[in-house]
N, C-alpha and C. Protein backbone atom coordinates (compact mmCIF):
# COMPACT_ATOMS: atom_id res chain seq x y z
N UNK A 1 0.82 -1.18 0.00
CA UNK A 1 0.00 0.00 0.00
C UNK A 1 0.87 1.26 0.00
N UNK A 2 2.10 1.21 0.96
CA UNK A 2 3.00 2.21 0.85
C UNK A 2 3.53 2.84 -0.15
N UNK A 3 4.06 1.58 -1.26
CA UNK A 3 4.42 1.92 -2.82
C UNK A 3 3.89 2.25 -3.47
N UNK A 4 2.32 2.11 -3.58
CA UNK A 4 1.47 2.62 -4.45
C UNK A 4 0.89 3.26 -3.96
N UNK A 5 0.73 3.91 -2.71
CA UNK A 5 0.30 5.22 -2.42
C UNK A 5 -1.23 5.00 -2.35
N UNK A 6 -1.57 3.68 -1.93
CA UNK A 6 -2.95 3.51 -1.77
C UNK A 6 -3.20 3.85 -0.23
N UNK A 7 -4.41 3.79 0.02
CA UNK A 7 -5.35 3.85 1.62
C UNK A 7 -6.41 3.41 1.68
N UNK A 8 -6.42 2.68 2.95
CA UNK A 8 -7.49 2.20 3.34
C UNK A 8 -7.28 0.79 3.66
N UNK A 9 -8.02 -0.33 3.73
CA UNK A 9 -7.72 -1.44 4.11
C UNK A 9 -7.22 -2.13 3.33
N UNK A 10 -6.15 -3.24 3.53
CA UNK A 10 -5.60 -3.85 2.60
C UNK A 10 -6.76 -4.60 2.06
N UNK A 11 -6.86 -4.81 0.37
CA UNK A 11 -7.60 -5.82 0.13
C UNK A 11 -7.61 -7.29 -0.29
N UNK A 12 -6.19 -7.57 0.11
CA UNK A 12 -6.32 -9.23 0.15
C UNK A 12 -6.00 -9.82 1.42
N UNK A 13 -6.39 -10.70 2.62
CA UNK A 13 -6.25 -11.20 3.61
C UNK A 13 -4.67 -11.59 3.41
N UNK A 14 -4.44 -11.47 4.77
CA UNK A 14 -2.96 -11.92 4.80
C UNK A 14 -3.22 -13.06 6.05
N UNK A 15 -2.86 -14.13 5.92
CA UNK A 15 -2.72 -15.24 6.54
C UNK A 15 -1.63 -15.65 7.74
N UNK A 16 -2.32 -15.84 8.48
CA UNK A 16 -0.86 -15.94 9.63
C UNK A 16 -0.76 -17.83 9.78
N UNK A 17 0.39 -17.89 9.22
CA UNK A 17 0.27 -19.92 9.45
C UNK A 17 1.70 -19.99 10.23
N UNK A 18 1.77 -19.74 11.62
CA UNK A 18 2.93 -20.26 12.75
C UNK A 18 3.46 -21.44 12.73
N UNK A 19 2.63 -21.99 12.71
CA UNK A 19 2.88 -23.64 12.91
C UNK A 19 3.30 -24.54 11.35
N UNK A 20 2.86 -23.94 10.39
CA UNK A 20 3.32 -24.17 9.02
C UNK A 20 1.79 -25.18 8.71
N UNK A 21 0.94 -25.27 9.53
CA UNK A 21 -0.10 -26.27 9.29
C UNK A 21 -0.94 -26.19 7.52
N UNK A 22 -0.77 -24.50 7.02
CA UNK A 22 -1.74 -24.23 6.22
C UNK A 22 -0.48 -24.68 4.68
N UNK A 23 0.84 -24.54 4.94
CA UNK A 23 1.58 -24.47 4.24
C UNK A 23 1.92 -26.13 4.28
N UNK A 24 1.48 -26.94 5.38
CA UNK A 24 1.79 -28.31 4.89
C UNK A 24 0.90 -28.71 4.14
N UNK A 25 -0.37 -28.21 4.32
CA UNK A 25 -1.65 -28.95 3.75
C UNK A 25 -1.41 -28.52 2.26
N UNK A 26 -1.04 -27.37 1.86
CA UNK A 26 -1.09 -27.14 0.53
C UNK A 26 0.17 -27.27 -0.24
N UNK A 27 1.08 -28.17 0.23
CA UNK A 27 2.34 -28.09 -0.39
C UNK A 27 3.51 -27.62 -0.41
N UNK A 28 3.41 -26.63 0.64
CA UNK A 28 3.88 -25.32 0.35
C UNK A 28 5.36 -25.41 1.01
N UNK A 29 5.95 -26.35 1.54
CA UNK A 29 7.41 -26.68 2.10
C UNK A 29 8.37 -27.29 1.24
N UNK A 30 9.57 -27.14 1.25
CA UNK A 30 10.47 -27.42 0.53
C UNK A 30 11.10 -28.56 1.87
N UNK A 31 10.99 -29.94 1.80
CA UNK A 31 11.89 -30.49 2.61
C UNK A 31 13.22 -30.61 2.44
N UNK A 32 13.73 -29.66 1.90
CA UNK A 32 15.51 -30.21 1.97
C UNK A 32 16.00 -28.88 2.45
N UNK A 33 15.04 -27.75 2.78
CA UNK A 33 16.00 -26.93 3.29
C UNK A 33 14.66 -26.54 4.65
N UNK A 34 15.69 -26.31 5.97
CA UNK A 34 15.30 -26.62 7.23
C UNK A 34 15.92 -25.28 7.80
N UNK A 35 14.81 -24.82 9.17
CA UNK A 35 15.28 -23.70 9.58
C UNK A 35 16.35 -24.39 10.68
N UNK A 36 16.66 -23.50 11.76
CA UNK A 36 17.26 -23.73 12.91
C UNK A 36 16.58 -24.93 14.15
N UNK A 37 15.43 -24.76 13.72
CA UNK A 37 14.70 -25.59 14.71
C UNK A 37 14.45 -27.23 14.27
N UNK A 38 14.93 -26.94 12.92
CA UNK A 38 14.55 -28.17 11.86
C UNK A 38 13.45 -28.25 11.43
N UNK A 39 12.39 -27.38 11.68
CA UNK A 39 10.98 -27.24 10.55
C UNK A 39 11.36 -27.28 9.42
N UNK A 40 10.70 -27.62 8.04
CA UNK A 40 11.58 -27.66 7.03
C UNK A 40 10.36 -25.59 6.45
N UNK A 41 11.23 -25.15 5.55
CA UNK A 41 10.87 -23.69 5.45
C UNK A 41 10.01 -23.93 3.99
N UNK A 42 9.29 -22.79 4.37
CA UNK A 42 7.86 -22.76 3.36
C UNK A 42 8.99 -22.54 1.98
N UNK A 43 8.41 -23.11 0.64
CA UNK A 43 8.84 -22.13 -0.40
C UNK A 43 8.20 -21.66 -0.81
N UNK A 44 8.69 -21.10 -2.02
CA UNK A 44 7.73 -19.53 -2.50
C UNK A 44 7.04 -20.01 -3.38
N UNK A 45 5.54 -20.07 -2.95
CA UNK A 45 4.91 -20.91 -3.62
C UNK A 45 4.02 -19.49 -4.56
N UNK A 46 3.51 -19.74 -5.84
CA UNK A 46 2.67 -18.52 -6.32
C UNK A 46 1.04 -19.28 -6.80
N UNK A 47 0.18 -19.39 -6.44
CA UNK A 47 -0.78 -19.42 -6.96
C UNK A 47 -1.80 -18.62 -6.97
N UNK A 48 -2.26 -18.55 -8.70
CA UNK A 48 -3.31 -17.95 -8.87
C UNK A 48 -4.44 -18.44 -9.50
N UNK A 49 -5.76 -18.12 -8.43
CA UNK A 49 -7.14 -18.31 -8.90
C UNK A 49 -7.95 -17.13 -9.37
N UNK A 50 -8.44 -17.78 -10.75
CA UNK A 50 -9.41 -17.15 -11.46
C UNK A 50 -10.86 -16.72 -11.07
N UNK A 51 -11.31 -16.06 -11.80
CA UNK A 51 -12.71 -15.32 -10.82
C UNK A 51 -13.41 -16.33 -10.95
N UNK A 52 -13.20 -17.80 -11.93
CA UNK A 52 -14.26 -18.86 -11.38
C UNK A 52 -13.66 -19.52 -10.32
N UNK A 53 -12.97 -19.39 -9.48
CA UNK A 53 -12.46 -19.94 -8.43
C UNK A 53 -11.66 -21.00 -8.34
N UNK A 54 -11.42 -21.25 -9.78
CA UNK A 54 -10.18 -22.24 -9.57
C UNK A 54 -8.81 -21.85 -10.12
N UNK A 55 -8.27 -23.09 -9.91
CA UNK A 55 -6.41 -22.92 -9.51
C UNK A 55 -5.98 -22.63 -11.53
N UNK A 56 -5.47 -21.49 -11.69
CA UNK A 56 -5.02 -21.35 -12.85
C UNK A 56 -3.67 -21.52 -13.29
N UNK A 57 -2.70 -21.61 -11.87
CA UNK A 57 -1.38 -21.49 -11.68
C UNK A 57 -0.95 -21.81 -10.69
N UNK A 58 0.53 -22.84 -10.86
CA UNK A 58 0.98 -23.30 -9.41
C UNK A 58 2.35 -23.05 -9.83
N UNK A 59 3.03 -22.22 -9.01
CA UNK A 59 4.79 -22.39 -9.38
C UNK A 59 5.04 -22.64 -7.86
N UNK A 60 5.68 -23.39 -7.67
CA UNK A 60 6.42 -23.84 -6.91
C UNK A 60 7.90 -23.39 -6.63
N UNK A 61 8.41 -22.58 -6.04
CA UNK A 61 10.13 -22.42 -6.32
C UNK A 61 10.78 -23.03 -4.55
N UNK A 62 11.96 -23.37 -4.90
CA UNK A 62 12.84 -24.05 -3.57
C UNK A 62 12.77 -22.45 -2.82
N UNK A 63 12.86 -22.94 -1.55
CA UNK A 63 12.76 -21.66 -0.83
C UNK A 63 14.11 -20.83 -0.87
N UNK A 64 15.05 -21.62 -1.34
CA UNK A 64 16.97 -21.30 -1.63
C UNK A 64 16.44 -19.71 -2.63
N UNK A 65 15.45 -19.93 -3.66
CA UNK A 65 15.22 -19.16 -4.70
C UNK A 65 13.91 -18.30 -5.02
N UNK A 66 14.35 -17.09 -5.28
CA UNK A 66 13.22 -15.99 -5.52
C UNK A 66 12.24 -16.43 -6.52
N UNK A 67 11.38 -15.74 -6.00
CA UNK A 67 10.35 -15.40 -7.29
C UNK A 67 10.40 -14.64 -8.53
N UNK A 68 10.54 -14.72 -10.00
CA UNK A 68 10.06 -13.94 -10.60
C UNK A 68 9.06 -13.34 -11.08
N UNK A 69 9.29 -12.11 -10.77
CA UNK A 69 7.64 -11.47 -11.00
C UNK A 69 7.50 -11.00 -12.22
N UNK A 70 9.32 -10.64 -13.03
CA UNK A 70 8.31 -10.52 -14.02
C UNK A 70 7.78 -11.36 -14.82
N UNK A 71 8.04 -13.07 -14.72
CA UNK A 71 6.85 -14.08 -15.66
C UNK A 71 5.68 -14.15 -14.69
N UNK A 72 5.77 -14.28 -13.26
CA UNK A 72 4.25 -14.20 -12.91
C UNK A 72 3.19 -13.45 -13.25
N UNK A 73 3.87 -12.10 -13.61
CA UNK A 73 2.73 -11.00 -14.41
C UNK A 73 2.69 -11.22 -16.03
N UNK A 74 3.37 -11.67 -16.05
CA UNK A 74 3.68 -12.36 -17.82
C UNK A 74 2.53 -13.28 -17.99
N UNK A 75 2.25 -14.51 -16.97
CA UNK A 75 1.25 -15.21 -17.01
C UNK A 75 0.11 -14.61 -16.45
N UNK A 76 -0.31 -13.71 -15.78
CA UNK A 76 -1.30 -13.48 -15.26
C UNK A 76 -1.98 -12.08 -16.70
N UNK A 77 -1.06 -11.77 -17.26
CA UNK A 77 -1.82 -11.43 -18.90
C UNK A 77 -1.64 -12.03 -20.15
N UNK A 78 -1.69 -13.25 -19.61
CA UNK A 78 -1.58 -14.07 -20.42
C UNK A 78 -3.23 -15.09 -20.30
N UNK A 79 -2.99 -15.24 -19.16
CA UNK A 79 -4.08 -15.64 -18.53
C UNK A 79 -5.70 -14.90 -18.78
N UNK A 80 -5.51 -13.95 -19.10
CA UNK A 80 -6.43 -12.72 -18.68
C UNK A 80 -6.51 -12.74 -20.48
N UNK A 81 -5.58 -12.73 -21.46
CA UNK A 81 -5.63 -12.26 -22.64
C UNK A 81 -6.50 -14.23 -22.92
N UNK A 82 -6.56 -14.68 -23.43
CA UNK A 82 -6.67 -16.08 -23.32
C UNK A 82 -8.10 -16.62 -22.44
N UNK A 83 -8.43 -15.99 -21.82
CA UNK A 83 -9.79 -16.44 -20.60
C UNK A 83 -10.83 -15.64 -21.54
N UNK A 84 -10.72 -14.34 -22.63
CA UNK A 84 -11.90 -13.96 -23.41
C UNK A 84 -11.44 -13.94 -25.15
N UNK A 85 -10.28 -14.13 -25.92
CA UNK A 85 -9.91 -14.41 -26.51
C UNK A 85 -9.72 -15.66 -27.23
N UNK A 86 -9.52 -16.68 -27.99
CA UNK A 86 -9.59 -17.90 -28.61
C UNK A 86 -8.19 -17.83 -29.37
N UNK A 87 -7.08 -17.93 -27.92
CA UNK A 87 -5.76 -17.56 -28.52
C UNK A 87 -4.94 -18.51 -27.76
N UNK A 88 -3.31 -18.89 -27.75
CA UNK A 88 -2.70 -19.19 -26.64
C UNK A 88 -1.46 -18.24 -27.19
N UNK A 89 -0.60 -18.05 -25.84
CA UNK A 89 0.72 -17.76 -26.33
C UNK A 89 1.61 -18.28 -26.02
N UNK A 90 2.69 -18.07 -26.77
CA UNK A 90 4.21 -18.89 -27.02
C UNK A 90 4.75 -18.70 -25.32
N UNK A 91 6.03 -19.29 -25.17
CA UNK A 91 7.16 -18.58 -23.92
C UNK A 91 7.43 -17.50 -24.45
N UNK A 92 7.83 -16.90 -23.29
CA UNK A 92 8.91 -15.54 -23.47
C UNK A 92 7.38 -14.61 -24.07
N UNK A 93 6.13 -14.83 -24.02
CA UNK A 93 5.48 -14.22 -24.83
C UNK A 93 5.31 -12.92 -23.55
N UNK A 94 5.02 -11.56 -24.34
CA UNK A 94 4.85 -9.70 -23.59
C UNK A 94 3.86 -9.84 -24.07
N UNK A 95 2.67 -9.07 -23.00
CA UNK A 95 1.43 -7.74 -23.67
C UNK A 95 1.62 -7.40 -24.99
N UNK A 96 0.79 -7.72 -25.59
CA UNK A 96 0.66 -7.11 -27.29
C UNK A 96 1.40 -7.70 -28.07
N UNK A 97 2.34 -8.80 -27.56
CA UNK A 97 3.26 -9.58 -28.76
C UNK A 97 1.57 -10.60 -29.12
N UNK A 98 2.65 -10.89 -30.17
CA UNK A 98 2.00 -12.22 -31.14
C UNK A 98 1.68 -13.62 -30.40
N UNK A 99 0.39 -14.21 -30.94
CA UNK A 99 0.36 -15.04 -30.28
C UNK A 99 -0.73 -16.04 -30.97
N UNK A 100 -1.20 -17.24 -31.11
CA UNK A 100 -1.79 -17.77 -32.17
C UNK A 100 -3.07 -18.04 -31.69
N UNK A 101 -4.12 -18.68 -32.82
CA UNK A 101 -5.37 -18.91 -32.80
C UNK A 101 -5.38 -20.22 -32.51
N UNK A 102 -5.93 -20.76 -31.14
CA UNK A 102 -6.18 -21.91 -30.72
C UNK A 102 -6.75 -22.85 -31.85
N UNK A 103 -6.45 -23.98 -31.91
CA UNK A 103 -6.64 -24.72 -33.08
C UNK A 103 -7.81 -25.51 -33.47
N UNK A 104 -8.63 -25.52 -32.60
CA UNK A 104 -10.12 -25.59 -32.42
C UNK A 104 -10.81 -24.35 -33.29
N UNK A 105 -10.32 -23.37 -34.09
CA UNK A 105 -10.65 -22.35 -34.38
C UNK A 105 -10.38 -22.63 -35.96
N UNK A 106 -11.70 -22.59 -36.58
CA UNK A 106 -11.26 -22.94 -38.48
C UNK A 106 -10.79 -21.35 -38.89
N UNK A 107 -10.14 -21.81 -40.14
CA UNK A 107 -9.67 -20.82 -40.96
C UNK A 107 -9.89 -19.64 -40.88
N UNK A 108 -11.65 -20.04 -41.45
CA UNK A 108 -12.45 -19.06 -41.66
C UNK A 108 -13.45 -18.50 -40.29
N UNK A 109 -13.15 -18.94 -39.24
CA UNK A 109 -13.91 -18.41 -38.20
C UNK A 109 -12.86 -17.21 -37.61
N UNK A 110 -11.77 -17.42 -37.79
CA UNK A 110 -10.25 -16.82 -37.53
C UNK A 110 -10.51 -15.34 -37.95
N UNK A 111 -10.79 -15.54 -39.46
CA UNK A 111 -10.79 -14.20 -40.45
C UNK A 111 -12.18 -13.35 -39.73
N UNK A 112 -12.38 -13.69 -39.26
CA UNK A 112 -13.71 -13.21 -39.04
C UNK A 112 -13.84 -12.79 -37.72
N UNK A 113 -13.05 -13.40 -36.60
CA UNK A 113 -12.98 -13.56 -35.54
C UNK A 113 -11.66 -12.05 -35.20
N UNK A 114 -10.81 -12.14 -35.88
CA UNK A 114 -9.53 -11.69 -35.85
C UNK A 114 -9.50 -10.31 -37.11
């Protein structure tokens, strides 16, 4: 909220899991790397659900290693371009690059469509 200069209440819940209970149930530990106590430490897990409520994305990274955000936002308009569109895109694919007509899609529905 600080960075973007927003106010008011945060609007996504932030989760408090102490015990790691919410992060075992969903995967979310890396067993080969262990804190001091020997819990093994959450990794950086990213998932995102779609406004129909299901799982659109699971990355998983070792907790040794960061997240990149910029393919998580890469997929999440990708996701978004693709959920009202009749398209997919390549890797490495940016906003407004090229990207093809799902193949369920004839020729001529394409030309018409596109």
């Amino acid at each position: 909220q600080a960075y973007n200069s927003l106010s008011g209440n945060f609007p996504y819940p932030i989760v408090a899991d102490e015990n790691r209970d919410l992060a075992v149930s969903l995967g979310m530990v890396d067993p080969d790397e262990k804190d001091a106590a020997g819990m093994p430490l959450t990794c950086r897990a990213v998932f995102v659900v779609g406004p129909d409520k299901k799982l659109k994305l699971s990355l998983l990274y070792p907790a040794t290693t960061g997240r990149n955000f910029d393919e998580i936002l890469r997929v999440i308009d990708s996701l978004q371009l693709t959920a009202v569109k009749k398209v997919a895109t390549p890797a490495d694919w940016k906003d407004g690059g090229h990207c093809m007509v799902v193949p369920s899609i004839s020729s001529e529905q394409a030309k018409t469509m596109f």
